[in-house]
Protein backbone atom coordinates (compact mmCIF):
# COMPACT_ATOMS: atom_id res chain seq x y z
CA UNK A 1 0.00 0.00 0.00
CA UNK A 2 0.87 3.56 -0.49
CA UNK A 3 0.57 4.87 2.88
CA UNK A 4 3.36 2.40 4.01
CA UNK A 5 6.02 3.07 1.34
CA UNK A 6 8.91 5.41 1.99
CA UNK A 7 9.07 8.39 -0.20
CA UNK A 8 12.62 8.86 -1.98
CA UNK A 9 11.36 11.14 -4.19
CA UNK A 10 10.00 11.40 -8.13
CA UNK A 11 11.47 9.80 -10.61
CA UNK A 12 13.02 11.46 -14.42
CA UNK A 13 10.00 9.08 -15.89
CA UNK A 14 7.51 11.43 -13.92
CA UNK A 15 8.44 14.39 -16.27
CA UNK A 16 8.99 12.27 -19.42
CA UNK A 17 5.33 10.87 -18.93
CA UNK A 18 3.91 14.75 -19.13
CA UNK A 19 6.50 15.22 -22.44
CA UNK A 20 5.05 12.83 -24.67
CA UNK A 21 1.56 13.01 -22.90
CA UNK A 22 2.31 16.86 -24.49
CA UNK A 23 3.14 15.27 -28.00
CA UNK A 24 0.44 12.55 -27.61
CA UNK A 25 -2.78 14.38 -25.94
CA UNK A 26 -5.30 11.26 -27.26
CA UNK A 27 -7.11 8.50 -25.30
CA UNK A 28 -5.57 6.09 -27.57
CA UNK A 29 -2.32 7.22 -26.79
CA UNK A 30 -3.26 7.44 -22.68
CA UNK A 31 -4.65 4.42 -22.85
CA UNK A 32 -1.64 2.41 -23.64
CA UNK A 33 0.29 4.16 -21.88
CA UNK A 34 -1.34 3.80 -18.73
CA UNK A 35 0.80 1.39 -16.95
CA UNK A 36 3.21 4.37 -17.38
CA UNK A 37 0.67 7.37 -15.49
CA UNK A 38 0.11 4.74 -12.73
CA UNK A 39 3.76 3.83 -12.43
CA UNK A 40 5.67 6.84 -12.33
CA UNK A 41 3.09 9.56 -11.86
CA UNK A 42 0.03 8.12 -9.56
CA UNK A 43 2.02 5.73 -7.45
CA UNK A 44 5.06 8.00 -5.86
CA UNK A 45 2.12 10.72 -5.72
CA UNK A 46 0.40 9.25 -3.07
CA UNK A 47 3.01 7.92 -0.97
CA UNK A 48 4.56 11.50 -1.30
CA UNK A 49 0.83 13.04 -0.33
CA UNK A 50 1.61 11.13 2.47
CA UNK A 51 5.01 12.11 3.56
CA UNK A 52 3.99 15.35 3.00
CA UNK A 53 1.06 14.59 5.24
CA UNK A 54 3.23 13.56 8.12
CA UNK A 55 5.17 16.64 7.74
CA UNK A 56 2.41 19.16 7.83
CA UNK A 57 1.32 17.54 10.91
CA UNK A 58 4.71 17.35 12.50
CA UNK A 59 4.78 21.14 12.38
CA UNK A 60 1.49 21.42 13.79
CA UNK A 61 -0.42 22.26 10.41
CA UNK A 62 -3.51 20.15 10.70
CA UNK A 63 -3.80 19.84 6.69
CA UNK A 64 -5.85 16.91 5.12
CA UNK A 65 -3.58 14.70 3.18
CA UNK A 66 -5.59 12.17 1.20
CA UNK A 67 -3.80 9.81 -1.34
CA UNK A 68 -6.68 9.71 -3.46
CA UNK A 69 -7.60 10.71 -6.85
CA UNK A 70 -10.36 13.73 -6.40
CA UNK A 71 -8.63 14.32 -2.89
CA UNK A 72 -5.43 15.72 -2.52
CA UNK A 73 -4.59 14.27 -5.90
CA UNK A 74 -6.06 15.64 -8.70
CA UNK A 75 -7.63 13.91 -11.99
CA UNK A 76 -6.16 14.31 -14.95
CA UNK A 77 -8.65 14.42 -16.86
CA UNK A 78 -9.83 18.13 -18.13
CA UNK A 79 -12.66 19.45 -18.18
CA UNK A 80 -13.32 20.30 -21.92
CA UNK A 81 -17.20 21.07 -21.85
CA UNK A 82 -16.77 25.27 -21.79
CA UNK A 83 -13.30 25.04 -23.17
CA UNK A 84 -12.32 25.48 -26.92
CA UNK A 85 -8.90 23.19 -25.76
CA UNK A 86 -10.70 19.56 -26.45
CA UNK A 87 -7.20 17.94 -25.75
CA UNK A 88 -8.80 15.50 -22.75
CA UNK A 89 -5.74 15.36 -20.11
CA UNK A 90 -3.90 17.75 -18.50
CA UNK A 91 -0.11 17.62 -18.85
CA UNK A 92 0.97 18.41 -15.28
CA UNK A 93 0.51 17.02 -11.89
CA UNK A 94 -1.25 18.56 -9.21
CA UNK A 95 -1.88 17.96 -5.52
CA UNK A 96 -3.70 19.82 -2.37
CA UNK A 97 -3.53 20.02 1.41
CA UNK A 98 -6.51 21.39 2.63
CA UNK A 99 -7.32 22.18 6.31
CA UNK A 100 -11.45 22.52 7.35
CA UNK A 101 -14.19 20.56 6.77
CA UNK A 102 -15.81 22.84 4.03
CA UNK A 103 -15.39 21.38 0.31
CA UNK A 104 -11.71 20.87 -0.52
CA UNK A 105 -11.74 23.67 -3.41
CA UNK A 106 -13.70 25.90 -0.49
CA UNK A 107 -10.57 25.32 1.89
CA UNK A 108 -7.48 27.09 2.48
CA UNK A 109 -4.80 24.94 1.50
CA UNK A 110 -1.11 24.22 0.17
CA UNK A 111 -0.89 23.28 -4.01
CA UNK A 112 2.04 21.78 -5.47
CA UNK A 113 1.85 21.73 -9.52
CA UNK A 114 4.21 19.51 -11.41
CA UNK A 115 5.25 20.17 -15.30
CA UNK A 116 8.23 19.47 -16.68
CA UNK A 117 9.33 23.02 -17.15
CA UNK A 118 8.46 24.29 -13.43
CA UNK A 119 7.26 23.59 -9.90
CA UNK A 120 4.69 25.93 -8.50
CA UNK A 121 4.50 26.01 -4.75
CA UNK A 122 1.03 27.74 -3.61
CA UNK A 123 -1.48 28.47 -0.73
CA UNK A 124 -4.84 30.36 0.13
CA UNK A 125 -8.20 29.53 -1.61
CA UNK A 126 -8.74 30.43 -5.38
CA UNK A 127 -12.26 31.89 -5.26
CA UNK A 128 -14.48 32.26 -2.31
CA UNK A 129 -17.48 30.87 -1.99
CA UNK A 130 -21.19 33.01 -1.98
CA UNK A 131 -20.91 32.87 2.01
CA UNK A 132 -17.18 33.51 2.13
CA UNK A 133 -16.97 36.45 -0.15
CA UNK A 134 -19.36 37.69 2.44
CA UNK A 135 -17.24 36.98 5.39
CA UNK A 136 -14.15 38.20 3.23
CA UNK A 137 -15.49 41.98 2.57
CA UNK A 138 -16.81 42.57 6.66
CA UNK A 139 -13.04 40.90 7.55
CA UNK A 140 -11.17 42.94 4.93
CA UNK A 141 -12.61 46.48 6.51
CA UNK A 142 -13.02 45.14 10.42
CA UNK A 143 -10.01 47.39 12.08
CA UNK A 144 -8.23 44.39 13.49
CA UNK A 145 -8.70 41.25 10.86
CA UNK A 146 -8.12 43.78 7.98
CA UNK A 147 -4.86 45.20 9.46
CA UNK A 148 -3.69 41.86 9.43
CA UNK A 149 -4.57 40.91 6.01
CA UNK A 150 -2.91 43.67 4.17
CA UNK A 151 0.26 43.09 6.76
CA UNK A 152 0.56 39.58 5.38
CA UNK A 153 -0.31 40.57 1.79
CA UNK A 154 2.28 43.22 2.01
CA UNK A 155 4.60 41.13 3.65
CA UNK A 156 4.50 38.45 0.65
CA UNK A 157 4.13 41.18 -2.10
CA UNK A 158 7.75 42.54 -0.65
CA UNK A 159 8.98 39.24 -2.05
CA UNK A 160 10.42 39.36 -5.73
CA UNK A 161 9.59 35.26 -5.55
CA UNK A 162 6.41 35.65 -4.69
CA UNK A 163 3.16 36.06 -7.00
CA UNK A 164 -0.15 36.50 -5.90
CA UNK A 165 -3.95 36.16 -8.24
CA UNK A 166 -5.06 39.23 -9.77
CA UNK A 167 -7.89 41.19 -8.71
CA UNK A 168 -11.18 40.04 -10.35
CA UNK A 169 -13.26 42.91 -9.65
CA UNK A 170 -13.04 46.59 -11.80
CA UNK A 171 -15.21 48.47 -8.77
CA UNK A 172 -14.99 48.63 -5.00
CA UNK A 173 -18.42 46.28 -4.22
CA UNK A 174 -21.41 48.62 -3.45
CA UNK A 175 -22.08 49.35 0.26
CA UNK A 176 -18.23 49.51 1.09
CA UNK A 177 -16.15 52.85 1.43
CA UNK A 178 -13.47 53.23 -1.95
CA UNK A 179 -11.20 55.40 0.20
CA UNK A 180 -10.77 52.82 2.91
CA UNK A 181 -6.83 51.79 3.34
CA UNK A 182 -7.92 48.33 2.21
CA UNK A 183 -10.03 49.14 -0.52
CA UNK A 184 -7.91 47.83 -2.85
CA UNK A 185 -8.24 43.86 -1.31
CA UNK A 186 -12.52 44.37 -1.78
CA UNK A 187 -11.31 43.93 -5.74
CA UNK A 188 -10.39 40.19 -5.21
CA UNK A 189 -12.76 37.35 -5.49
CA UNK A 190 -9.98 34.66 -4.13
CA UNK A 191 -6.91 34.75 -2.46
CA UNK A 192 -3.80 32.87 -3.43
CA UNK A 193 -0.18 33.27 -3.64
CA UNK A 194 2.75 30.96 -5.02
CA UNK A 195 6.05 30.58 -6.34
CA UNK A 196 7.26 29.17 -9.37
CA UNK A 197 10.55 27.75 -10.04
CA UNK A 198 12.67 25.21 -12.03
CA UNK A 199 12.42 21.31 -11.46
CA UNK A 200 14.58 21.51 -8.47
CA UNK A 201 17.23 18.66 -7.99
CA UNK A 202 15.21 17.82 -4.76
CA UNK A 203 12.31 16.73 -6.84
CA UNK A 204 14.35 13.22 -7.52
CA UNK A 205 15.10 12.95 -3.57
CA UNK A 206 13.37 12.36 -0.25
CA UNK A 207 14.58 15.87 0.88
CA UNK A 208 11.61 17.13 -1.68
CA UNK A 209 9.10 17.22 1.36
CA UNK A 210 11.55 19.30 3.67
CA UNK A 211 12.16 21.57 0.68
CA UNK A 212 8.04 22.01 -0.36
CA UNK A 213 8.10 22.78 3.68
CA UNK A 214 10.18 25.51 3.21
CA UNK A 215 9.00 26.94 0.32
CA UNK A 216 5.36 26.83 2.16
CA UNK A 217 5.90 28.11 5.46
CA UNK A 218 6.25 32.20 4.60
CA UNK A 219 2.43 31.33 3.42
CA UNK A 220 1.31 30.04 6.80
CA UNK A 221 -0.11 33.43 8.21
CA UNK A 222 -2.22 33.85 5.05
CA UNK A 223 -3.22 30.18 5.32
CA UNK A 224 -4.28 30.79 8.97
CA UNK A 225 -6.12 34.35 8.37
CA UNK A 226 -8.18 32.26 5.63
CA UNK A 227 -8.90 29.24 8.22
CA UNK A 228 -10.66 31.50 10.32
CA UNK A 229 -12.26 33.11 7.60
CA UNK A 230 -13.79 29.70 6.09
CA UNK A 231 -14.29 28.09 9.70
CA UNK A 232 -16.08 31.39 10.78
CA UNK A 233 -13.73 32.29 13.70
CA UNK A 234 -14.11 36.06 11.55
């Protein structure tokens, strides 16, 4: 099983898989190649979910790792049905650790997203839900869960490494104040930040959990300013 492997890190077959899955974007060509997705891509994926679990909760981040496709693993099949790209697979790997008991997508979490050109390290939830949007606006302009916010989004944006979504909104939402100091944070519909690098050579080793770790612990104060938003401690 999975969860009892040790997890010495990906293998060069992981990225060569999402290559010619690139060159080859067919069923036909999935199909018999599957032996290779489950292999190299789906098998150290969950025992890493795993390890990565186990390190989350070692530093006291009490994340849901599930090694499970639709949980912290992601299909990778695409959803082509409002999308002019028919191509039916996606061509990079992604995973989630999500903390709450709200819908995964609805939880703040950490990403990791796999391609072979890059690694992209992530946290925070991509778009709020009817009832958090709510929440969100009456927390972005309360004196005291505002001011914390925008110190933790300034604190990341101060980072060259660091990227963060774009606002989704043109106007400052009706009902709310334009010349408040955190007017500018009403204009998002989602936060989330990441950073996006090479392959690293700790992809290929066991160290790849300690070095995800650090890459995701300057996002732990946004990640626990969005738990209380989503477990309605705000």
């Amino acid at each position: 099983m999975a969860d009892k492997e040790q997890f010495t890190g990906f293998s060069t077959e992981t990225l060569s898989f999402f290559r010619k899955l690139k060159r080859n974007n067919t069923k036909d060509w999935f199909d018999r190649h599957r032996e290779e997705y489950d292999r190299f891509v789906l098998e150290p994926a969950k025992v890493f979910v795993v390890a990565m679990g186990e390190k989350f909760h070692a530093e006291s981040v009490k994340v849901r790792a599930e090694p499970k496709l639709n949980r912290s693993i992601f299909r990778i099949y695409r959803d082509t049905r409002f999308s002019p790209d028919k191509t039916p697979y996606k061509t990079h790997l992604a995973l989630y650790f999500w903390e709450g008991m709200l819908p995964r997508m609805e939880s703040p979490g950490f990403y990791v997203h796999v391609e072979p050109s890059k690694l992209l390290l992530g946290a925070g939830i991509y778009m709020f839900s009817p009832k958090q949007m709510t929440r969100y606006r009456k927390a972005v302009v309360d004196p005291e869960w505002g001011q914390d916010l925008a110190d933790i989004m300034t604190k990341i944006s101060r980072r060259k490494d660091f990227k963060s979504g774009e606002k989704h909104y043109k106007r400052i939402p009706s009902g709310f104040d334009p010349d408040h100091p955190n007017a500018e944070l009403l204009l998002y519909n989602g936060i989330h930040v990441w950073e996006e690098t090479t392959i690293p050579e700790e992809f290929y080793l066991v160290k790849f959990v300690d070095y995800c770790w650090k890459k995701f612990k300057p996002f732990l104060p946004l990640h626990e300013w969005l738990f209380a938003l989503s477990s309605g401690k705000i």
